[in-house]
N, C-alpha and C. Protein backbone atom coordinates (compact mmCIF):
# COMPACT_ATOMS: atom_id res chain seq x y z
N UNK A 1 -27.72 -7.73 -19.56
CA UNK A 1 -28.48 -7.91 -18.35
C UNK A 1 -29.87 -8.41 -18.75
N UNK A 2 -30.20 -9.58 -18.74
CA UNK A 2 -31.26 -10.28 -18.99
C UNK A 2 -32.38 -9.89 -18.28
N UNK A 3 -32.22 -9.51 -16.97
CA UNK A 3 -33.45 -9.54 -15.64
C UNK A 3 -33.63 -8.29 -15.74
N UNK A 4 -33.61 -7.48 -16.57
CA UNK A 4 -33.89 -5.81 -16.56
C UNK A 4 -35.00 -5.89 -16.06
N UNK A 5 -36.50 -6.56 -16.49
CA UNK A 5 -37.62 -6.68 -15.93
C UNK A 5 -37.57 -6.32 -14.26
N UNK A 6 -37.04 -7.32 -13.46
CA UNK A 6 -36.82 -7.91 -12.14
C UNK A 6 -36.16 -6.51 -11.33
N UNK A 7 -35.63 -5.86 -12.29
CA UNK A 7 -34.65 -4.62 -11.18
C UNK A 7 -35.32 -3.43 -11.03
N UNK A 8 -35.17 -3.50 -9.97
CA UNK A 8 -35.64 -2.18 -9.26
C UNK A 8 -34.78 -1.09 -9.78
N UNK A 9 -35.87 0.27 -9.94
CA UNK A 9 -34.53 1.39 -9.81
C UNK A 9 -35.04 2.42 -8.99
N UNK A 10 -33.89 3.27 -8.58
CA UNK A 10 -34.20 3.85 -7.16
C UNK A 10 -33.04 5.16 -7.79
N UNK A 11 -33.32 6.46 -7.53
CA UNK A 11 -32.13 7.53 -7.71
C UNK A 11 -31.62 7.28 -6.24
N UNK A 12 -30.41 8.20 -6.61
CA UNK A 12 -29.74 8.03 -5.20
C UNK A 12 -30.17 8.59 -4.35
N UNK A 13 -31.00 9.48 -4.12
CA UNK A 13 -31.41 10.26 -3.62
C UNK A 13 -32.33 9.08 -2.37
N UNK A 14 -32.62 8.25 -3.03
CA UNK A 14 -34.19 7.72 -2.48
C UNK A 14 -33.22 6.20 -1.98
N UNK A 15 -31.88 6.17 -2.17
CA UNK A 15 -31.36 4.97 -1.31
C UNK A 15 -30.56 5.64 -0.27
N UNK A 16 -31.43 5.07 0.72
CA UNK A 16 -30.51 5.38 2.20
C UNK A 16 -29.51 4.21 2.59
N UNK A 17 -29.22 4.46 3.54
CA UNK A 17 -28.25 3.65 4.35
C UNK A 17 -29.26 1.77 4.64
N UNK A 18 -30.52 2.60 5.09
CA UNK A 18 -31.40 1.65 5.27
C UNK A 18 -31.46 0.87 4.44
N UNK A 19 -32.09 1.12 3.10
CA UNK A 19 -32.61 0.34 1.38
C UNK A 19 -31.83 -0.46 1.29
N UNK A 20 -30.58 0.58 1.57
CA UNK A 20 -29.15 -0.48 0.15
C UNK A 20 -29.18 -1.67 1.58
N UNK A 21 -28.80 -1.93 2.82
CA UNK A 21 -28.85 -3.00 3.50
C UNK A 21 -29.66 -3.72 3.16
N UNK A 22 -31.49 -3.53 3.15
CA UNK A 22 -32.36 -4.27 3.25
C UNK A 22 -32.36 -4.74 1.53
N UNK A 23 -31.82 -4.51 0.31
CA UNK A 23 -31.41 -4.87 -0.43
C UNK A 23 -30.40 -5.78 -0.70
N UNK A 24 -29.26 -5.24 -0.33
CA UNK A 24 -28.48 -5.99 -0.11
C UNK A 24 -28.74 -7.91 0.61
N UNK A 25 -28.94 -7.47 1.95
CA UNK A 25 -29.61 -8.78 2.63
C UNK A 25 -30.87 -9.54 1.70
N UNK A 26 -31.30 -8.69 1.31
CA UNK A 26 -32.25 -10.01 0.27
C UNK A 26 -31.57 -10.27 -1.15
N UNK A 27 -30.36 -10.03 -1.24
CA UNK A 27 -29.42 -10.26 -2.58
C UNK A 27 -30.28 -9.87 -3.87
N UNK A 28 -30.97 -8.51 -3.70
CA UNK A 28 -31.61 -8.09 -5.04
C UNK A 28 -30.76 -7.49 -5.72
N UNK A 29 -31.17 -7.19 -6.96
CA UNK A 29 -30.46 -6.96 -8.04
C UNK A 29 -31.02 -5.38 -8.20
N UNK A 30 -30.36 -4.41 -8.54
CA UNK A 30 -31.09 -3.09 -8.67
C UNK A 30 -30.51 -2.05 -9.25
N UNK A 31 -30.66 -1.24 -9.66
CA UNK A 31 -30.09 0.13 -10.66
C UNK A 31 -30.59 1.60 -9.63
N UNK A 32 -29.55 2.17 -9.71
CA UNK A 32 -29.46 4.07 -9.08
C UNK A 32 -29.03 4.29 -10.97
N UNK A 33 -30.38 5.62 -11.24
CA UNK A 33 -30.49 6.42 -12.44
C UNK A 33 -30.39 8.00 -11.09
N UNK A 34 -29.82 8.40 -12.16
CA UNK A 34 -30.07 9.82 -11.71
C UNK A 34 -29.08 10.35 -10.89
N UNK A 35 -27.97 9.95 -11.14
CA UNK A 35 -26.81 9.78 -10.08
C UNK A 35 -25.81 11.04 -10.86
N UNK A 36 -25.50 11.68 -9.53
CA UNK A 36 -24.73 12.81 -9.95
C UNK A 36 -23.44 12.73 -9.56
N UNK A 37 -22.90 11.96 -8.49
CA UNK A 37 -21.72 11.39 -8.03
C UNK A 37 -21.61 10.12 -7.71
N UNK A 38 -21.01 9.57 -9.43
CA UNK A 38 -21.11 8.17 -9.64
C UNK A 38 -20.04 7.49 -8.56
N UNK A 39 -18.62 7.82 -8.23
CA UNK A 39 -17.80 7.41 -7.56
C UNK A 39 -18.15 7.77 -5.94
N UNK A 40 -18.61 8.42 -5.94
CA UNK A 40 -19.43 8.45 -4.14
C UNK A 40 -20.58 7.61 -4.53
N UNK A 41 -21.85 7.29 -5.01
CA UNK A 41 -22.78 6.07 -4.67
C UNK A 41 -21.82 4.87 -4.87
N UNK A 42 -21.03 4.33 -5.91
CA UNK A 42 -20.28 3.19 -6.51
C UNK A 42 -19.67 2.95 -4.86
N UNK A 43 -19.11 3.79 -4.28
CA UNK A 43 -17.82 3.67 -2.87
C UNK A 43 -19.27 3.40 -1.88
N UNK A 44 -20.45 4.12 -1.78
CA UNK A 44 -21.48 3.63 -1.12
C UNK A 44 -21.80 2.22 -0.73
N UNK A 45 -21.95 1.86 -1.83
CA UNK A 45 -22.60 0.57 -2.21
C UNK A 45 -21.76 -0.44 -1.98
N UNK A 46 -20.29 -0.06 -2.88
CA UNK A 46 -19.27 -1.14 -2.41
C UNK A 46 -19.12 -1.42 -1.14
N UNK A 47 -19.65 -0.22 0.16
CA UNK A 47 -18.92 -0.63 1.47
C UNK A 47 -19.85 -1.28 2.44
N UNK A 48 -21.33 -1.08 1.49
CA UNK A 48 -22.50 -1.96 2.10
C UNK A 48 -22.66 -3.44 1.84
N UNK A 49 -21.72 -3.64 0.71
CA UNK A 49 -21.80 -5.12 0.03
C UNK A 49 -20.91 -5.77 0.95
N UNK A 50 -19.62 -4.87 0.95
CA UNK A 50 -18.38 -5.60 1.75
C UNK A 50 -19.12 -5.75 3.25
N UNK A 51 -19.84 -5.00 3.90
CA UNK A 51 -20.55 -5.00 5.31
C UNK A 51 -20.64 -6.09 5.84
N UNK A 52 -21.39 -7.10 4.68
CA UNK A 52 -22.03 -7.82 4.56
C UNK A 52 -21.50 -9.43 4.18
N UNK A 53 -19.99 -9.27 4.38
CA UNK A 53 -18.97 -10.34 3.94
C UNK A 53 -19.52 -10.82 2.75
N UNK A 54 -19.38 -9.97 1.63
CA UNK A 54 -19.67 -10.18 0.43
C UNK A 54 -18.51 -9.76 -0.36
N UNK A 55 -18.38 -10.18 -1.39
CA UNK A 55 -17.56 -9.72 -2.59
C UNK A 55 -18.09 -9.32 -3.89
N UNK A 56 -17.66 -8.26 -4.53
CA UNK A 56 -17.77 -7.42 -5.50
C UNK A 56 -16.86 -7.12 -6.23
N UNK A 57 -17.27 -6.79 -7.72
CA UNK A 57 -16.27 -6.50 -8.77
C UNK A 57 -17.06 -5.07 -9.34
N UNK A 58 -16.32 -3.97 -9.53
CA UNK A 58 -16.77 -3.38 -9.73
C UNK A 58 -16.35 -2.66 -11.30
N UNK A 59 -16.88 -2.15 -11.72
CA UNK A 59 -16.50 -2.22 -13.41
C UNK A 59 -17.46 -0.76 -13.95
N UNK A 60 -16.84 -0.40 -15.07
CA UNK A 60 -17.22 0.64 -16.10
C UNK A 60 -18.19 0.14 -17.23
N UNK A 61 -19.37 0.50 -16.94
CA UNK A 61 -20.55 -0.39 -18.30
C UNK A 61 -19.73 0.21 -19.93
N UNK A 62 -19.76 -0.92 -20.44
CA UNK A 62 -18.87 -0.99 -21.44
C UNK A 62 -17.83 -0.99 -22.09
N UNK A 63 -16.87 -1.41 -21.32
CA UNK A 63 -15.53 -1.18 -20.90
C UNK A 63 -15.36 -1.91 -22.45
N UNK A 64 -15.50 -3.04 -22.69
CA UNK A 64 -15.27 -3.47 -24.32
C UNK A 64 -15.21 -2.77 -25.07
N UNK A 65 -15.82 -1.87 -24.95
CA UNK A 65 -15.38 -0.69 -26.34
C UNK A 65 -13.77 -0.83 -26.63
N UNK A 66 -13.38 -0.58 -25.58
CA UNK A 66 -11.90 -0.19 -25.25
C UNK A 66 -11.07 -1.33 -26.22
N UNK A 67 -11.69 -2.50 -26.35
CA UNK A 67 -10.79 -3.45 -27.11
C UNK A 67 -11.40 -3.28 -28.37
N UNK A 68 -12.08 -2.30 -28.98
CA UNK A 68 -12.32 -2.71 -30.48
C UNK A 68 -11.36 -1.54 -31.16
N UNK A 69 -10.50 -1.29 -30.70
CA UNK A 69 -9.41 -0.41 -30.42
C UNK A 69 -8.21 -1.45 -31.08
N UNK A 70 -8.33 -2.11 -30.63
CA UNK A 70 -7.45 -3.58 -30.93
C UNK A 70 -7.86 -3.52 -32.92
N UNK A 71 -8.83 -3.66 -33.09
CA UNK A 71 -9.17 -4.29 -34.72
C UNK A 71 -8.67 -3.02 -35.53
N UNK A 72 -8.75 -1.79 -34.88
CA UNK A 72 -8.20 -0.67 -36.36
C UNK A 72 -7.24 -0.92 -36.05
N UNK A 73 -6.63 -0.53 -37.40
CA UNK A 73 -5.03 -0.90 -38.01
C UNK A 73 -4.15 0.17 -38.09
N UNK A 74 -4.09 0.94 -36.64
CA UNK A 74 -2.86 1.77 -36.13
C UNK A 74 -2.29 1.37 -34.77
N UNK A 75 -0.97 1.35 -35.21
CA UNK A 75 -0.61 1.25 -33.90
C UNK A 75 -0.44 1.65 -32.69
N UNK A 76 -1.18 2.93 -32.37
CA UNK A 76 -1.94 3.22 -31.53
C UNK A 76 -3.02 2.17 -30.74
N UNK A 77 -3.97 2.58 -31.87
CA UNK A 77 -5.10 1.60 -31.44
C UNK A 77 -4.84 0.55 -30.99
N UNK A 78 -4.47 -0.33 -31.84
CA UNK A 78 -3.84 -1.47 -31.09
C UNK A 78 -3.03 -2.20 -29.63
N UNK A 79 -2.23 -0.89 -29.55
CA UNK A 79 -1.73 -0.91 -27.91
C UNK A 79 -2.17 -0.24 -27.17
N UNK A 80 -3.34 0.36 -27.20
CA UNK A 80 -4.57 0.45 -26.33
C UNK A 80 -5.40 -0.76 -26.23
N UNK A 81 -5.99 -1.39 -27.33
CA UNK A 81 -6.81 -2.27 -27.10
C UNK A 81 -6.15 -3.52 -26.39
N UNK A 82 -4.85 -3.65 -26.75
CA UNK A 82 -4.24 -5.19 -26.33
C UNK A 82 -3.89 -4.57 -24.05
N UNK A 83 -3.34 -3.53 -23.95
CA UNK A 83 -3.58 -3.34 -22.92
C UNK A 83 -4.80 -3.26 -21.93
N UNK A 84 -5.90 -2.85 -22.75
CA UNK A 84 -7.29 -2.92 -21.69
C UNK A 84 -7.55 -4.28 -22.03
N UNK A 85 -7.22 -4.95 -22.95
CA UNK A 85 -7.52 -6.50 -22.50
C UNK A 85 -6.62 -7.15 -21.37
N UNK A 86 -5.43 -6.97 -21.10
CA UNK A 86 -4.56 -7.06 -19.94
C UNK A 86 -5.41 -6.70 -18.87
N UNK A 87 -5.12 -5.33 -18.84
CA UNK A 87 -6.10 -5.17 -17.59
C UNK A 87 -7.58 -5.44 -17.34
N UNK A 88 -8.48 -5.70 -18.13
CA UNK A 88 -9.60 -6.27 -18.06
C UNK A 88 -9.56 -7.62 -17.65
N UNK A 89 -8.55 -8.69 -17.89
CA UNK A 89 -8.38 -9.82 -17.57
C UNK A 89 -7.70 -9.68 -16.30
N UNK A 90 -6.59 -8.72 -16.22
CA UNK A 90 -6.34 -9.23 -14.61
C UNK A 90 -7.23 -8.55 -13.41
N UNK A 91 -8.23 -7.84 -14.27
CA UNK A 91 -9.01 -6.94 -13.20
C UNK A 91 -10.10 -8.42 -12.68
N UNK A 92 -10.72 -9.48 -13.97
CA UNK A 92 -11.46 -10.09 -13.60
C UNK A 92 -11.05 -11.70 -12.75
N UNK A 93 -9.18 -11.37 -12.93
CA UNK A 93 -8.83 -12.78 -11.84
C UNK A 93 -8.97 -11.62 -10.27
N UNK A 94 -8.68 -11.09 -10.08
CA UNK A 94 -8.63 -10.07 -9.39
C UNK A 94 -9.85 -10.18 -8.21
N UNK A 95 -10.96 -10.22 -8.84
CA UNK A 95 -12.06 -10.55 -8.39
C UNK A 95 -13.19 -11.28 -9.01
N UNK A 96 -12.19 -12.57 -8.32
CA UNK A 96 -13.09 -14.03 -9.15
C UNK A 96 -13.95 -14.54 -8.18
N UNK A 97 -15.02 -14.54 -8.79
CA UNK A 97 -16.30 -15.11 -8.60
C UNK A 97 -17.27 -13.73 -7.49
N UNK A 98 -17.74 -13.30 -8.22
CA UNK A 98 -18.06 -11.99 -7.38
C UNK A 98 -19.51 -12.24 -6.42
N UNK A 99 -19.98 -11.56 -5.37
CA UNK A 99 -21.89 -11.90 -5.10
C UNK A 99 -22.13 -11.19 -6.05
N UNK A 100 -21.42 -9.27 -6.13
CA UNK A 100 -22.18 -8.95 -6.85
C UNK A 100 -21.47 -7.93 -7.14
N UNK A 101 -21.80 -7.96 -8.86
CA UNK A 101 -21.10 -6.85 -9.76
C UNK A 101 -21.83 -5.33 -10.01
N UNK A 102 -20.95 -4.22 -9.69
CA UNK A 102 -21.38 -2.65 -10.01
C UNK A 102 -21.06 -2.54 -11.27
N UNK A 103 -21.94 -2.16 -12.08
CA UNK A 103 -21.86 -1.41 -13.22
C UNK A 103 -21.71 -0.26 -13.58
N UNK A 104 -20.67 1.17 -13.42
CA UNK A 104 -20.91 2.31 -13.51
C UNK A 104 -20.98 2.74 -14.85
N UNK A 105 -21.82 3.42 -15.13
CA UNK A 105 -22.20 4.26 -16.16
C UNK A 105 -21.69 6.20 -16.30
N UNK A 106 -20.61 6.75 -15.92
CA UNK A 106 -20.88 8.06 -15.85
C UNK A 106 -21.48 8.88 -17.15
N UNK A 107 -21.04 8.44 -18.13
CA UNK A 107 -22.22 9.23 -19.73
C UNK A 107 -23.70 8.92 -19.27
N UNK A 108 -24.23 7.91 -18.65
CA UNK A 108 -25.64 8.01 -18.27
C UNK A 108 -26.07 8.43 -16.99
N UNK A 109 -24.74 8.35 -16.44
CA UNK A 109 -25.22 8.40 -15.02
C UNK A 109 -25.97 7.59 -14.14
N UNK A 110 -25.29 5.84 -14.01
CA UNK A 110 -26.44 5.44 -13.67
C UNK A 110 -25.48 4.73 -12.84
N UNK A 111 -25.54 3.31 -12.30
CA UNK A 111 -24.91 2.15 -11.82
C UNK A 111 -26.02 1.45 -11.29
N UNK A 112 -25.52 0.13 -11.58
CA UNK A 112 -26.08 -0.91 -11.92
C UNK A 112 -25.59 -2.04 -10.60
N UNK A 113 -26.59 -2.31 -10.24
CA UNK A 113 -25.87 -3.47 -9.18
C UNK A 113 -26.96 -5.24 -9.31
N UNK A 114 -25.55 -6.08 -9.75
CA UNK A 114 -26.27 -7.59 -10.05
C UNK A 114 -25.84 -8.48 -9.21
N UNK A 115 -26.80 -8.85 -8.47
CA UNK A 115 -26.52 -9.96 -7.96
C UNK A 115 -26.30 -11.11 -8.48
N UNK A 116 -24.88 -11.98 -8.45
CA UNK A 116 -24.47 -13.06 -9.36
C UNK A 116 -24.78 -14.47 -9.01
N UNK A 117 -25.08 -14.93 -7.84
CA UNK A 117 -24.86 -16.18 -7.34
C UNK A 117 -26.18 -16.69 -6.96
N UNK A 118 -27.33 -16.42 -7.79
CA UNK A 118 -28.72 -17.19 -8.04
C UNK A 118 -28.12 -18.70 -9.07
């Protein structure tokens, strides 16, 4: 995320119904820290984006880990990593060309929302 500068962050606490719209409508880019129910703000947000005849992809920050799973040399590992590349690829035809991508974080607790189509 290049524009870290540019993003706002807000806990959830302090985004209402109001923010995330008036956010949303100006297609900003912004981060919720402090988030204690990552899958209730993530379902939040997603249904303010969709509101808004927008599209979204929504995703796990760092989901790549999952394929370096692929390079150790058990076969385990390996058919873990070659499967989350499956599903990582059909997750991203899935939802091609997004406005704007969620990033959830639950080890930090955060999510991340980028607006894509500047």
């Amino acid at each position: 995320m290049a524009k870290d500068i540019d993003v706002q962050k807000f806990t959830s606490d302090e985004l209402s119904e109001g923010k995330l719209s008036e956010l949303i409508s100006a297609r900003k880019s912004f981060k919720v820290v402090a988030v204690k129910d990552v899958s209730f703000t993530v379902n939040k947000i997603e249904g303010a984006i969709e509101k808004k005849d927008l599209r979204c992809r929504v995703y796990t920050e760092y989901r790549s880990a999952a394929l370096a799973g692929a390079v150790i040399p058990t076969g385990v590992t390996q058919v873990a990593g070659l499967f989350s590349a499956v599903g990582i690829a059909a997750h991203n035809l899935a939802t091609f060309n997004p406005d704007y991508e969620i990033a959830k974080n639950k080890v930090n607790g955060t999510v991340t929302v980028i607006y894509k189509k500047e």
